[in-house]
N, C-alpha and C. Protein backbone atom coordinates (compact mmCIF):
# COMPACT_ATOMS: atom_id res chain seq x y z
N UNK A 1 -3.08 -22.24 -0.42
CA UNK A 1 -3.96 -22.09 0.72
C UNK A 1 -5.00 -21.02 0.44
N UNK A 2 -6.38 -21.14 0.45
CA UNK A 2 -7.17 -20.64 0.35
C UNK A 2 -7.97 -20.15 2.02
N UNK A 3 -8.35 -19.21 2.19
CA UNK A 3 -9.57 -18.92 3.19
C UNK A 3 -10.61 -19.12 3.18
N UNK A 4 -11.07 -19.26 4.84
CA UNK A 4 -12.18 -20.41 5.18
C UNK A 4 -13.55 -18.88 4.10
N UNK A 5 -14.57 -19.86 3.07
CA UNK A 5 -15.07 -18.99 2.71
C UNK A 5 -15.85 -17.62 3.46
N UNK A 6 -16.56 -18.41 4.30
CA UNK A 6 -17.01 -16.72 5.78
C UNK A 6 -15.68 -16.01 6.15
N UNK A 7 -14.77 -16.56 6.65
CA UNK A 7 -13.78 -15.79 6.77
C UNK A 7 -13.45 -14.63 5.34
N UNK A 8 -13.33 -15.07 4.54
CA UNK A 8 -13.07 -14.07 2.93
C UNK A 8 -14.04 -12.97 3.14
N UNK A 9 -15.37 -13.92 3.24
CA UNK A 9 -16.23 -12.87 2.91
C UNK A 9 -16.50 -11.55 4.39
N UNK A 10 -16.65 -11.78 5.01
CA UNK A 10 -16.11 -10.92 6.27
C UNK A 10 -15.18 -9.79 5.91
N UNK A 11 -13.52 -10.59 5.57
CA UNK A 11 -12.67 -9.32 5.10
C UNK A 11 -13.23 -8.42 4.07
N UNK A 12 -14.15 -9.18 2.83
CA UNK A 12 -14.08 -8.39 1.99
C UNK A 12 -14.98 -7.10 2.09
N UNK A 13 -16.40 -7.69 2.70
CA UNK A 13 -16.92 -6.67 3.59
C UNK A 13 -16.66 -5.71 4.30
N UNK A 14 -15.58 -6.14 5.11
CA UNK A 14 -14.52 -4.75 6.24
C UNK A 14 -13.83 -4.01 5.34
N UNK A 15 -13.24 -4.41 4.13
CA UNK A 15 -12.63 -3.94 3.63
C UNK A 15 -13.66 -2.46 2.36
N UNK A 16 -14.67 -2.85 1.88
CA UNK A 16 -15.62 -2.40 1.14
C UNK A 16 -16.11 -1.17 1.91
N UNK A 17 -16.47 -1.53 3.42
CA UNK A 17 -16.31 -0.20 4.27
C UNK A 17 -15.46 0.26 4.48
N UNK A 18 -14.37 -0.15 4.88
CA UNK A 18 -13.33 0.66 5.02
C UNK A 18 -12.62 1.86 3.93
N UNK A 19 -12.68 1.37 2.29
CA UNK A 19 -12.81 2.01 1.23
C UNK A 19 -14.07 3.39 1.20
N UNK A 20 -14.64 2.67 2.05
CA UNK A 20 -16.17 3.70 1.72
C UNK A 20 -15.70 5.15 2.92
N UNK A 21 -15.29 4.47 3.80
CA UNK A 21 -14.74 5.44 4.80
C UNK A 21 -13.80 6.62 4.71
N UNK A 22 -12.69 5.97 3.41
CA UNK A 22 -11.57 6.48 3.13
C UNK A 22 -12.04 7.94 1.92
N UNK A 23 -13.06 7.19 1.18
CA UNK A 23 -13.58 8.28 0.48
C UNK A 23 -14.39 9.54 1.28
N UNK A 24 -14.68 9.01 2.33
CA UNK A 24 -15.59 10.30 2.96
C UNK A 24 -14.92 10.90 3.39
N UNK A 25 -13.58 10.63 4.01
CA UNK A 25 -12.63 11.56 4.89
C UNK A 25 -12.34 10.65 6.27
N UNK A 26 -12.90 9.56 6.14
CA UNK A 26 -13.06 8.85 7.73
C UNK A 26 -11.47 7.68 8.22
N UNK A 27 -10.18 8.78 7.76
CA UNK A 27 -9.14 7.84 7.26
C UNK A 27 -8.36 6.59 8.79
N UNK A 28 -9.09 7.39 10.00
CA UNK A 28 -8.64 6.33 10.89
C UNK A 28 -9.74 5.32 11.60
N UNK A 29 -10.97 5.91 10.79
CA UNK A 29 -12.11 4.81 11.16
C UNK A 29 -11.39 3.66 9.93
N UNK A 30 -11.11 4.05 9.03
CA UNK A 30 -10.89 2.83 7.57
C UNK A 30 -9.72 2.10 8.15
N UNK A 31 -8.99 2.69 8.69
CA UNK A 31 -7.45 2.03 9.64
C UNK A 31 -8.29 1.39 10.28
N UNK A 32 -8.80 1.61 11.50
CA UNK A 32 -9.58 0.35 12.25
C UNK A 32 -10.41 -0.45 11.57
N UNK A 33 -11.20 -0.24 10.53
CA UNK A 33 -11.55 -1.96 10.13
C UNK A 33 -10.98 -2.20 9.49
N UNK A 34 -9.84 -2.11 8.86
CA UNK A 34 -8.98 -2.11 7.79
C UNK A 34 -8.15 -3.47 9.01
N UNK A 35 -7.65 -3.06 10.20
CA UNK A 35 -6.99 -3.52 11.23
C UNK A 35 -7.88 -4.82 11.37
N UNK A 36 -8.58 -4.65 11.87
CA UNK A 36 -9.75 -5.80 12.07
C UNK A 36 -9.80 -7.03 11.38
N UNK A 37 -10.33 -6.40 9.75
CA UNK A 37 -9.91 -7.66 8.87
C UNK A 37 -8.84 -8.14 8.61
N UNK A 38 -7.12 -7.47 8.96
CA UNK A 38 -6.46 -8.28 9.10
C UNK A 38 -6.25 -8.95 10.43
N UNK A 39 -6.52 -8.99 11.07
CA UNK A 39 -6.72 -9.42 12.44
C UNK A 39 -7.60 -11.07 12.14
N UNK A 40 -8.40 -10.97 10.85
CA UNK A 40 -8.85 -12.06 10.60
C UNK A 40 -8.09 -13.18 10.01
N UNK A 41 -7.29 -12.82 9.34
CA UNK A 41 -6.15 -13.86 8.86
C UNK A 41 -5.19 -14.25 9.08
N UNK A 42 -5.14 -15.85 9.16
CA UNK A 42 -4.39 -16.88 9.93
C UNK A 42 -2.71 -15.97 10.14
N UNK A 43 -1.72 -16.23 11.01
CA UNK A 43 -0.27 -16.34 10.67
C UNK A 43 -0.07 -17.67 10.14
N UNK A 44 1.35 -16.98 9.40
CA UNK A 44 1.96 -16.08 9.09
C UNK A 44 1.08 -15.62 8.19
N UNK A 45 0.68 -13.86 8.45
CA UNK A 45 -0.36 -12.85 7.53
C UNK A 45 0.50 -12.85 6.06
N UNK A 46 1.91 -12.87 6.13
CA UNK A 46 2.65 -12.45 4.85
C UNK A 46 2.35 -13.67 4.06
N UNK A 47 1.94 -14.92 4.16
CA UNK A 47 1.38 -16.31 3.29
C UNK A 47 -0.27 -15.72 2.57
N UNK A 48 -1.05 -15.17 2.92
CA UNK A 48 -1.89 -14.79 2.29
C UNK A 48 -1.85 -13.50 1.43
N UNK A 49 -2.40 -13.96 0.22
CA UNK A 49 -3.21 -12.55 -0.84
C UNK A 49 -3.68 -11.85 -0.35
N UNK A 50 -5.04 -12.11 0.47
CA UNK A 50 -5.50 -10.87 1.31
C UNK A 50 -4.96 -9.98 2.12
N UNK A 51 -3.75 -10.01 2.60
CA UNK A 51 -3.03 -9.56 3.72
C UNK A 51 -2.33 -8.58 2.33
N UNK A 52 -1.78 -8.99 0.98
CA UNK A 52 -1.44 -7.60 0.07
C UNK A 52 -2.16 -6.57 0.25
N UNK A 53 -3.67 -6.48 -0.02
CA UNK A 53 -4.49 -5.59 -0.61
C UNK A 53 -4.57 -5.01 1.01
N UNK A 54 -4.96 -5.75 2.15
CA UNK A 54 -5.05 -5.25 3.15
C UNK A 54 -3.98 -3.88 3.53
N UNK A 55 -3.22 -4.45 3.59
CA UNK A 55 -2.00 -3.74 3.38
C UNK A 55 -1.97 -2.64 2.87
N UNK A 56 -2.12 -2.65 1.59
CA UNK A 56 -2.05 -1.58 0.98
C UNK A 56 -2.76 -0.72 1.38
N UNK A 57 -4.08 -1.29 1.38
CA UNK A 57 -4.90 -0.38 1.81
C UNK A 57 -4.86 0.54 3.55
N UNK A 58 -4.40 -0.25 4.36
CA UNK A 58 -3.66 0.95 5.30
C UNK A 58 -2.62 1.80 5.16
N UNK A 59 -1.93 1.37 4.29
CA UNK A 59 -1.24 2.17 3.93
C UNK A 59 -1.34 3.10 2.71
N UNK A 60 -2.05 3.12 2.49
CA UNK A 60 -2.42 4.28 1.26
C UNK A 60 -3.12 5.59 2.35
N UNK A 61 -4.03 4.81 3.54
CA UNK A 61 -4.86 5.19 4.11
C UNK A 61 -3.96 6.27 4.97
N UNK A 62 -2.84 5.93 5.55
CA UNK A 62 -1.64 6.49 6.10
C UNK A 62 -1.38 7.50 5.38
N UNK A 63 -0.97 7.32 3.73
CA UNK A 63 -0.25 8.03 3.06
C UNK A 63 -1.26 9.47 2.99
N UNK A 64 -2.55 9.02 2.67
CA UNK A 64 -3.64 10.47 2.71
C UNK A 64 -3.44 11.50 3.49
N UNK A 65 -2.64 10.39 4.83
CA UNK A 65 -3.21 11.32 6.48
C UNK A 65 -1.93 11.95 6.34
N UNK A 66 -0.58 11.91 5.59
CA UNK A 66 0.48 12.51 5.47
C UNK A 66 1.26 11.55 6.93
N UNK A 67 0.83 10.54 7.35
CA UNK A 67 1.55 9.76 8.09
C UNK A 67 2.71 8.60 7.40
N UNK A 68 3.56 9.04 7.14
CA UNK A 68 4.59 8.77 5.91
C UNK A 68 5.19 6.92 7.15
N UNK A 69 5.43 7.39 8.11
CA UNK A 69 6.34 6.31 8.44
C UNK A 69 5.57 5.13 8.71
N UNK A 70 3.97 5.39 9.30
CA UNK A 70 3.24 4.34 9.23
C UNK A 70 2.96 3.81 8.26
N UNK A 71 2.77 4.79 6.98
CA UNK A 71 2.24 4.17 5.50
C UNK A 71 3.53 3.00 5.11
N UNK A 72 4.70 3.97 5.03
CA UNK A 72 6.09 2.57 5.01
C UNK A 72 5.96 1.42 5.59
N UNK A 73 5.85 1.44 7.18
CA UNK A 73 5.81 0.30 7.43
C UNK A 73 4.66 -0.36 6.79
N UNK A 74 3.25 0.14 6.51
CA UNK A 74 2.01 -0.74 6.05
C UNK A 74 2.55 -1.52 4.22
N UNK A 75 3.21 -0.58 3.95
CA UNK A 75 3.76 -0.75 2.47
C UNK A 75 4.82 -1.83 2.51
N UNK A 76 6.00 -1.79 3.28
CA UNK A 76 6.82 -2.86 3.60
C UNK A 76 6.36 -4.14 3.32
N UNK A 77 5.25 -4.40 4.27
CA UNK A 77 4.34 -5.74 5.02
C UNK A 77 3.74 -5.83 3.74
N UNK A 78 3.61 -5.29 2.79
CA UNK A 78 2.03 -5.19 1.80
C UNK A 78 3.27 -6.19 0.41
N UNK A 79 4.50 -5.35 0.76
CA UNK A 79 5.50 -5.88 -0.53
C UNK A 79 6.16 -7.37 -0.03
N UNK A 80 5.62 -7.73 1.55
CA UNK A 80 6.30 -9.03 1.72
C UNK A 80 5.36 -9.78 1.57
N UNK A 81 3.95 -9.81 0.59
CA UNK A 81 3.25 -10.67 0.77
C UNK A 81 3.04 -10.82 -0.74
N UNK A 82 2.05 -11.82 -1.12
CA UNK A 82 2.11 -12.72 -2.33
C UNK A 82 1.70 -11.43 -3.28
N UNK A 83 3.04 -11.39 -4.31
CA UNK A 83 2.43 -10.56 -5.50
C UNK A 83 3.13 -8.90 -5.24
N UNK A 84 3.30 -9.09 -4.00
CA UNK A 84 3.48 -7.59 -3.38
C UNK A 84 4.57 -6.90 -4.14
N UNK A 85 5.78 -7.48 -4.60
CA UNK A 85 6.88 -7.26 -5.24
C UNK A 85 6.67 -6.50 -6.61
N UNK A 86 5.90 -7.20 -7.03
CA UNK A 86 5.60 -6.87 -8.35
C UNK A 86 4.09 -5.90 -8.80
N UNK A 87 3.90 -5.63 -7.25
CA UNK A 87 2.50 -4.30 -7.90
C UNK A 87 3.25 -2.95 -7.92
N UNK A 88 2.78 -2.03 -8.94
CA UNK A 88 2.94 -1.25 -9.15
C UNK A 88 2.66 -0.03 -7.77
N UNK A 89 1.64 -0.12 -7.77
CA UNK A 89 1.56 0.74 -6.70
C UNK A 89 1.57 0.89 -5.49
N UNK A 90 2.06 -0.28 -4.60
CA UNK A 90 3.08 -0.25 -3.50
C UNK A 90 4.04 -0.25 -3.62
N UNK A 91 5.16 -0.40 -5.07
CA UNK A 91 6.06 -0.04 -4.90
C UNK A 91 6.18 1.69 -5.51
N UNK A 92 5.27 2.19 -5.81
CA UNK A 92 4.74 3.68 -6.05
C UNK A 92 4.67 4.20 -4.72
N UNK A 93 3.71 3.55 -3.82
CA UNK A 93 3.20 4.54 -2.59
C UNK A 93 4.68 4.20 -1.53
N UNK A 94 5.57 3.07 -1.51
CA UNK A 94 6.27 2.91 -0.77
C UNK A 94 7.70 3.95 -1.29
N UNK A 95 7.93 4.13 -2.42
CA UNK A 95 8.79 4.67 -2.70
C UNK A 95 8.50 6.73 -2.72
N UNK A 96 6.95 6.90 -2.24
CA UNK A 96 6.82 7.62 -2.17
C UNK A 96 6.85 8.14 -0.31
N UNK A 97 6.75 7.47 0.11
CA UNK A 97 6.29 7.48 1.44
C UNK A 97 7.93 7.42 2.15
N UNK A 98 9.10 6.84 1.30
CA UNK A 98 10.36 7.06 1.67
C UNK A 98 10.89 8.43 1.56
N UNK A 99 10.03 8.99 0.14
CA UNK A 99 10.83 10.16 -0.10
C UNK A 99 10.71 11.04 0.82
N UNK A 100 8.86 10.77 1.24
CA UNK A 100 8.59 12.19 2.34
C UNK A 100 9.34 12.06 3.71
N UNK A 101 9.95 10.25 4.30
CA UNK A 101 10.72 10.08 5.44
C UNK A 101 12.17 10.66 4.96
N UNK A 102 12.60 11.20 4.01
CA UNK A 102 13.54 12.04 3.66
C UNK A 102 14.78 10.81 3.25
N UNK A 103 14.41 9.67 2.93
CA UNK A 103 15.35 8.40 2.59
C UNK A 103 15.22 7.95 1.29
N UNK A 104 15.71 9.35 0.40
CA UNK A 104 16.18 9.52 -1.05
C UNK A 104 16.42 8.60 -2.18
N UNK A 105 17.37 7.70 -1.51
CA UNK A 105 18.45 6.51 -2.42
C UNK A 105 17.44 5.52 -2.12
N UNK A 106 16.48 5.24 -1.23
CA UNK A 106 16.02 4.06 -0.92
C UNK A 106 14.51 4.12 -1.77
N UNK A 107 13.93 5.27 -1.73
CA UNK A 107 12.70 6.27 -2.29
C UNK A 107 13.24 6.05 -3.75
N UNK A 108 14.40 5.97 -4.08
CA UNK A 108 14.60 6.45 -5.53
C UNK A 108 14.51 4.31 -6.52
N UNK A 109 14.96 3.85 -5.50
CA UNK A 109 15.02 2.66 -5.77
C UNK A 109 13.28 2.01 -6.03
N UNK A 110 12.93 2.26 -5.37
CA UNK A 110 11.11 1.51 -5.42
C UNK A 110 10.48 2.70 -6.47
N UNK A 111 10.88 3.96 -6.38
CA UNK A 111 9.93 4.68 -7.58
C UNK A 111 10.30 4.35 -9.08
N UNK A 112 11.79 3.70 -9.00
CA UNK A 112 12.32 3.08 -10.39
C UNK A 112 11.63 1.82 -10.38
N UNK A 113 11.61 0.96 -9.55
CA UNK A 113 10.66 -0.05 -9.65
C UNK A 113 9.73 -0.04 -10.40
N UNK A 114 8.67 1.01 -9.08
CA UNK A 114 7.01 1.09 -10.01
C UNK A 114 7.48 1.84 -11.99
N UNK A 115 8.09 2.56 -12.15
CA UNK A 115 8.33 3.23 -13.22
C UNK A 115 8.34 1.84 -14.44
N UNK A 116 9.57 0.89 -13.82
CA UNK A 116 9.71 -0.01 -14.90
C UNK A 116 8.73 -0.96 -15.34
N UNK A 117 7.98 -1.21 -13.90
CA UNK A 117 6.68 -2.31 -14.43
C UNK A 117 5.55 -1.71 -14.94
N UNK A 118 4.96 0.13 -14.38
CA UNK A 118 3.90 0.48 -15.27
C UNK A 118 3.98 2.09 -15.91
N UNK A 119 5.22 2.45 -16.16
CA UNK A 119 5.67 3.12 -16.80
C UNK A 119 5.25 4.84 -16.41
N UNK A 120 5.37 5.73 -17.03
CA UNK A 120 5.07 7.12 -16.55
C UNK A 120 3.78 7.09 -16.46
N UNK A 121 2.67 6.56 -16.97
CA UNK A 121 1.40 6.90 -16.86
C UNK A 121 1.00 6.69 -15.31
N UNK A 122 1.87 5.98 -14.47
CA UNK A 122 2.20 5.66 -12.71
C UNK A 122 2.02 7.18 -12.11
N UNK A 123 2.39 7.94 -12.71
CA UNK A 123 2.85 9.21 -12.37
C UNK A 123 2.50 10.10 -13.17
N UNK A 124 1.37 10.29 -13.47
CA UNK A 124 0.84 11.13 -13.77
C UNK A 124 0.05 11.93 -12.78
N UNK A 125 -0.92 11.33 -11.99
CA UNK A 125 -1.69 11.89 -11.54
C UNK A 125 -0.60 12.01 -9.99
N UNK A 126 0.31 11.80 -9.83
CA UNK A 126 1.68 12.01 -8.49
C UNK A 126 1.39 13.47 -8.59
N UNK A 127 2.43 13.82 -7.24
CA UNK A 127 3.14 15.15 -7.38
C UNK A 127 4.27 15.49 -8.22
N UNK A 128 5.02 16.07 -9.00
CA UNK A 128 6.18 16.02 -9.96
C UNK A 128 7.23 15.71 -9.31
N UNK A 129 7.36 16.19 -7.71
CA UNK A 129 8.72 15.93 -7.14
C UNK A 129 9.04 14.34 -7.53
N UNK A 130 8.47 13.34 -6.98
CA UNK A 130 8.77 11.81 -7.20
C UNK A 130 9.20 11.51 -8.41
N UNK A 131 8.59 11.81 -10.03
CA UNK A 131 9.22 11.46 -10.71
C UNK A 131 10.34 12.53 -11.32
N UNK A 132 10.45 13.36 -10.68
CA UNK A 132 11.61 14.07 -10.88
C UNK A 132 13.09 13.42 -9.92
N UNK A 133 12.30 12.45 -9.34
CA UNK A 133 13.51 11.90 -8.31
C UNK A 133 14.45 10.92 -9.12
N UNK A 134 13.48 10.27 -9.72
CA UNK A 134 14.15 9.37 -11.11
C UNK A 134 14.49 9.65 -12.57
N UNK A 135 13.94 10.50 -13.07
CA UNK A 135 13.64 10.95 -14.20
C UNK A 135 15.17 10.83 -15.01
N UNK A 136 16.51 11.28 -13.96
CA UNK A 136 17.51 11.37 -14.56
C UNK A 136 18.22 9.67 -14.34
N UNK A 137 17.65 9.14 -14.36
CA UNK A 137 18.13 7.56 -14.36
C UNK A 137 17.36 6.66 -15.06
N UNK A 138 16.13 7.12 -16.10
CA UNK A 138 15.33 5.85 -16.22
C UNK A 138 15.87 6.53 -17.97
């Protein structure tokens, strides 16, 4: 299933601002069009690609604002959609966003994740705590 092409191009637009927003500091203006363009795609949202990146992208947007439980849930939704399983960096920002909700074993599980599919260079530019969470298991 593909999207109606105006429809795509719309998100990708909301989304291009919303990025632009996130860089200036504008992290709950980028949440609202970030919201918006998913608001554009059909249910079930978890059947579309676009609804990953969307995703992520509120939730990264979360993770900036130090809003840990919203970024989870945005990260959750981002890993139940096509591909989501297997990106590196929702299962990076989700396993990071557990650690700061103080849910260790569950945090430690998704940061081994991202670790195995794109290795320490994932974590480089992190804080040390996260891969010190795994470090003695990988």
């Amino acid at each position: 299933m593909e999207l109606d092409d105006k429809v795509y191009s719309q998100i990708v637009q909301m989304c291009e601002k919303g990025d632009n927003l996130v860089e200036e500091g504008e992290l709950h203006k980028a949440i609202d069009l970030y919201t918006k363009a998913l608001d554009l795609i059909p249910s079930p949202k978890n059947h579309w690609e676009a609804s990953t990146w969307i995703y992520t992208a509120i939730g990264d947007a979360y993770y900036i604002y130090d809003e840990f439980e919203m970024a989870k849930s945005n990260f959750y939704n981002a890993l139940n959609c096509p591909e989501g399983t297997t990106n590196p960096l929702i299962l990076l920002r989700l396993g990071e966003s557990l650690f700061e909700c103080g849910e260790l074993e569950r945090a430690k599980e998704y940061l081994l994740k991202a670790y195995i599919l794109d290795g320490e260079k994932l974590f480089v530019e992190e804080d040390d705590k996260y891969f010190e969470l795994i470090k003695d298991i990988i």
